[in-house]
N, C-alpha and C. Protein backbone atom coordinates (compact mmCIF):
# COMPACT_ATOMS: atom_id res chain seq x y z
N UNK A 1 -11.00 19.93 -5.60
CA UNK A 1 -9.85 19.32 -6.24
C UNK A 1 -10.21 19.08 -7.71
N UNK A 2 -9.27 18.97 -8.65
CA UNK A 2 -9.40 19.36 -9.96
C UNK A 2 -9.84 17.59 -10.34
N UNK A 3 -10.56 17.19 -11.38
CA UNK A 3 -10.76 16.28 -12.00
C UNK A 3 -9.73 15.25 -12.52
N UNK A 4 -8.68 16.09 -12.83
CA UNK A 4 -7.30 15.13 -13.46
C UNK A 4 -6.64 15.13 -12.09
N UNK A 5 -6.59 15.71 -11.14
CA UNK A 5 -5.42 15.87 -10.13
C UNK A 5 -6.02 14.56 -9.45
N UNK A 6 -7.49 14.31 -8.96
CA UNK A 6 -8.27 13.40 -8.54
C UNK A 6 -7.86 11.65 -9.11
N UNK A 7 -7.80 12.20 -10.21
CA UNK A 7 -7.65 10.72 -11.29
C UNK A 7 -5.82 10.60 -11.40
N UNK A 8 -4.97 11.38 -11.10
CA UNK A 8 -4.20 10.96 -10.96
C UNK A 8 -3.56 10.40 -9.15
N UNK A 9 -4.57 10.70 -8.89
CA UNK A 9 -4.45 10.04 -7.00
C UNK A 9 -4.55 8.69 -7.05
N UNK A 10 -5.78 8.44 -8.02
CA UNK A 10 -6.41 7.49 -7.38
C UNK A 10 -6.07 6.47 -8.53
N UNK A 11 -5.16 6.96 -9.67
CA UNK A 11 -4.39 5.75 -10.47
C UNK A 11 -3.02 5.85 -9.26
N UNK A 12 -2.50 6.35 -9.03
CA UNK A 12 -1.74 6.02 -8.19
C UNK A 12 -1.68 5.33 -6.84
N UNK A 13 -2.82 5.36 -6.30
CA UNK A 13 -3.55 4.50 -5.33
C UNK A 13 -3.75 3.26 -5.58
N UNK A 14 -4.07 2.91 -7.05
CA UNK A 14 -4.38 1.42 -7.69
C UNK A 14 -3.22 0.81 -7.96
N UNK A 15 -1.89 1.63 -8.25
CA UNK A 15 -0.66 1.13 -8.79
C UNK A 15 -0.07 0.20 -6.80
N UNK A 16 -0.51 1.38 -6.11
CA UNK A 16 -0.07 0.89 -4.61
C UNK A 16 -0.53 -0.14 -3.78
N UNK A 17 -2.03 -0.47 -3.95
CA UNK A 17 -3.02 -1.34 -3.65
C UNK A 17 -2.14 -2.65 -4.78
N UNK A 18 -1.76 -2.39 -5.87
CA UNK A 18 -1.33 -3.96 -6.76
C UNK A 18 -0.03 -4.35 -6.32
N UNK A 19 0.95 -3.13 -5.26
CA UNK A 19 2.17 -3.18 -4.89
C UNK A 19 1.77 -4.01 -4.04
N UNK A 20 1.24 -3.41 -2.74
CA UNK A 20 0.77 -4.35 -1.53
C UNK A 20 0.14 -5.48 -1.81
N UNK A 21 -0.17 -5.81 -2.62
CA UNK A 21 -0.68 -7.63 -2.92
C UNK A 21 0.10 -8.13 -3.45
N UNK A 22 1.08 -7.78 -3.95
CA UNK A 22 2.51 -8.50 -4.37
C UNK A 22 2.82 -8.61 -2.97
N UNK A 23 3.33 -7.35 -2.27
CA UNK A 23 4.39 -8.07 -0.74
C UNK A 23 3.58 -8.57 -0.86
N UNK A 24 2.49 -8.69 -0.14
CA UNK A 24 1.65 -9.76 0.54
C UNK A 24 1.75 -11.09 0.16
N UNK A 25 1.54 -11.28 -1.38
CA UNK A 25 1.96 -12.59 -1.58
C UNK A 25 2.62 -13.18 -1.74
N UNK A 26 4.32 -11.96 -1.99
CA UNK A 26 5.69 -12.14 -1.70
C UNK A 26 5.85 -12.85 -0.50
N UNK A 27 5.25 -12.15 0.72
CA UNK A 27 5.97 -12.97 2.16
C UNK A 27 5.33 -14.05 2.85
N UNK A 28 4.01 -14.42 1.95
CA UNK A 28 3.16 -15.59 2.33
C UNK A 28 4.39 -16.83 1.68
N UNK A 29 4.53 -16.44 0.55
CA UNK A 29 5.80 -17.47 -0.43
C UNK A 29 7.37 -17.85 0.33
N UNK A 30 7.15 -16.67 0.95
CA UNK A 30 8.71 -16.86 1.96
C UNK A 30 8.51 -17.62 2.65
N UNK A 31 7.13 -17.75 3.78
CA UNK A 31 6.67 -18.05 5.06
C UNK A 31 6.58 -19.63 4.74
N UNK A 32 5.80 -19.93 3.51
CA UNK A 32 5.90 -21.36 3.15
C UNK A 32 6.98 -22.15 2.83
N UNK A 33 8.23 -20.85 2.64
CA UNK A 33 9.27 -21.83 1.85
C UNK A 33 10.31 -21.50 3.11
N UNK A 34 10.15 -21.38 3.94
CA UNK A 34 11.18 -21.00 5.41
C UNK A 34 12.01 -20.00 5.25
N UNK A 35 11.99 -19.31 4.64
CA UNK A 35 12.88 -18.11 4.82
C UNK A 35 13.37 -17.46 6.21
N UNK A 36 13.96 -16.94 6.13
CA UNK A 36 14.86 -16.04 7.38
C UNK A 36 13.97 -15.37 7.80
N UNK A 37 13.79 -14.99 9.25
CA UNK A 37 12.70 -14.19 9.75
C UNK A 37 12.91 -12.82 9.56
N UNK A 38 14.36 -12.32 9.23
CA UNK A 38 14.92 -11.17 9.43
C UNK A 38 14.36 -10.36 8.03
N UNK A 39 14.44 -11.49 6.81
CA UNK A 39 13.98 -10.87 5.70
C UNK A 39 12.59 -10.80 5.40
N UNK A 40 11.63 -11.83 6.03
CA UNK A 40 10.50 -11.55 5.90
C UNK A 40 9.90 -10.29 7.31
N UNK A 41 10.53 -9.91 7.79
CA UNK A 41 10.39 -8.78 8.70
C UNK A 41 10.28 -7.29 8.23
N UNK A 42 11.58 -7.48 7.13
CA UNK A 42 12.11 -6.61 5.92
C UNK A 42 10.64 -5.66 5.61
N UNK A 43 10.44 -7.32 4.42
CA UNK A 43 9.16 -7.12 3.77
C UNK A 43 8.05 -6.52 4.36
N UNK A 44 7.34 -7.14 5.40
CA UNK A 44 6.64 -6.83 6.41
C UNK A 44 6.86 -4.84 6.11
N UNK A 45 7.79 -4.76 6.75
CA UNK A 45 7.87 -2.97 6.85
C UNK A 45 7.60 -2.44 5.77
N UNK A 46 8.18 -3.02 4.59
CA UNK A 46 7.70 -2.00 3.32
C UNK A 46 6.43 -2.16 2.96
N UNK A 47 5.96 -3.32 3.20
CA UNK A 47 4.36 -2.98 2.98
C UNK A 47 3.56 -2.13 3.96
N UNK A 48 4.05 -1.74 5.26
CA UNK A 48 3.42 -1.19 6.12
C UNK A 48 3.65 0.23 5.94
N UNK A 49 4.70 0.31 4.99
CA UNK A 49 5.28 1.33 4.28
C UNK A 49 3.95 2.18 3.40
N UNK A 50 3.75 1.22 2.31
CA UNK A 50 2.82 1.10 1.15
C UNK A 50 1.86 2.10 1.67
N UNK A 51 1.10 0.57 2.49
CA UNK A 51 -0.09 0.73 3.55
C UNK A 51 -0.40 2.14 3.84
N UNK A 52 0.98 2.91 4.45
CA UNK A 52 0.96 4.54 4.61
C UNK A 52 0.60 5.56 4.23
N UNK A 53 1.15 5.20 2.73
CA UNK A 53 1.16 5.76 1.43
C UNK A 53 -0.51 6.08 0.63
N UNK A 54 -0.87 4.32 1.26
CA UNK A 54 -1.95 4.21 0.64
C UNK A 54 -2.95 5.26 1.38
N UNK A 55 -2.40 5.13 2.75
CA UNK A 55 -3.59 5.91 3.64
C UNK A 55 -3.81 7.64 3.31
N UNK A 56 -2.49 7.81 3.03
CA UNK A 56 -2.55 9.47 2.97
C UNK A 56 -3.12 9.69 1.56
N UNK A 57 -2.94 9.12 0.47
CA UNK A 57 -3.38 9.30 -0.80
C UNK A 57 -5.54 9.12 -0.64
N UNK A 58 -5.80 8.21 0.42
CA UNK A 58 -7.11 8.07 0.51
C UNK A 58 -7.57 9.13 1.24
N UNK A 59 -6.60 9.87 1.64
CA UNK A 59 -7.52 11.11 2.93
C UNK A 59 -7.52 12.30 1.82
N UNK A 60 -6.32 12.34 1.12
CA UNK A 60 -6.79 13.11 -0.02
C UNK A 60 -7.62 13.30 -1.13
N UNK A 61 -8.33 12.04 -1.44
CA UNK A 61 -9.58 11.94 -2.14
C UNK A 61 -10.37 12.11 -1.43
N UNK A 62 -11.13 11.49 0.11
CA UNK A 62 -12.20 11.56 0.84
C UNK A 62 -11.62 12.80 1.60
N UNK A 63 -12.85 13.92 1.53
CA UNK A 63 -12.25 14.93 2.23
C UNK A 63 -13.00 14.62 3.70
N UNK A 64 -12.51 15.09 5.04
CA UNK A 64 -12.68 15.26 6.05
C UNK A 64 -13.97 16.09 6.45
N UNK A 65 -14.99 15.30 7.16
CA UNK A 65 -16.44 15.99 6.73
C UNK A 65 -16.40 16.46 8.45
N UNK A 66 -16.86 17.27 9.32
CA UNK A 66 -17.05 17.62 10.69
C UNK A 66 -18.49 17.82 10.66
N UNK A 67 -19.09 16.61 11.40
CA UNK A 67 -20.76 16.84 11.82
C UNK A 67 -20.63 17.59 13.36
């Protein structure tokens, strides 16, 4: 994989990792302040969303080694 293609994964990986600590501390803020379960459920999914995102972008930097 090319050097810039690499570095643009893995700035995009960092932009997603700073997404997911927002929800995260988005729905901790809900949870304290009683919000609706329906909307912090919402949230919940799009970070598991993220989470996804994040995973496939990491399999594409670490390549798949078979011992």
């Amino acid at each position: 994989m090319p050097d810039q293609e690499q570095a643009d994964i893995r700035l995009a990986l960092a932009r997603l990792r700073q997404e997911h600590e927002d929800y995260d501390a988005a729905i901790n803020a809900m949870i304290q302040v009683g919000c609706e379960a329906l909307r912090i459920q919402r949230m919940k999914k799009k970070k598991l969303g993220i989470k996804d995102k994040m995973s496939k972008l990491e399999d594409q930097i670490i390549p798949d080694i078979i011992a």
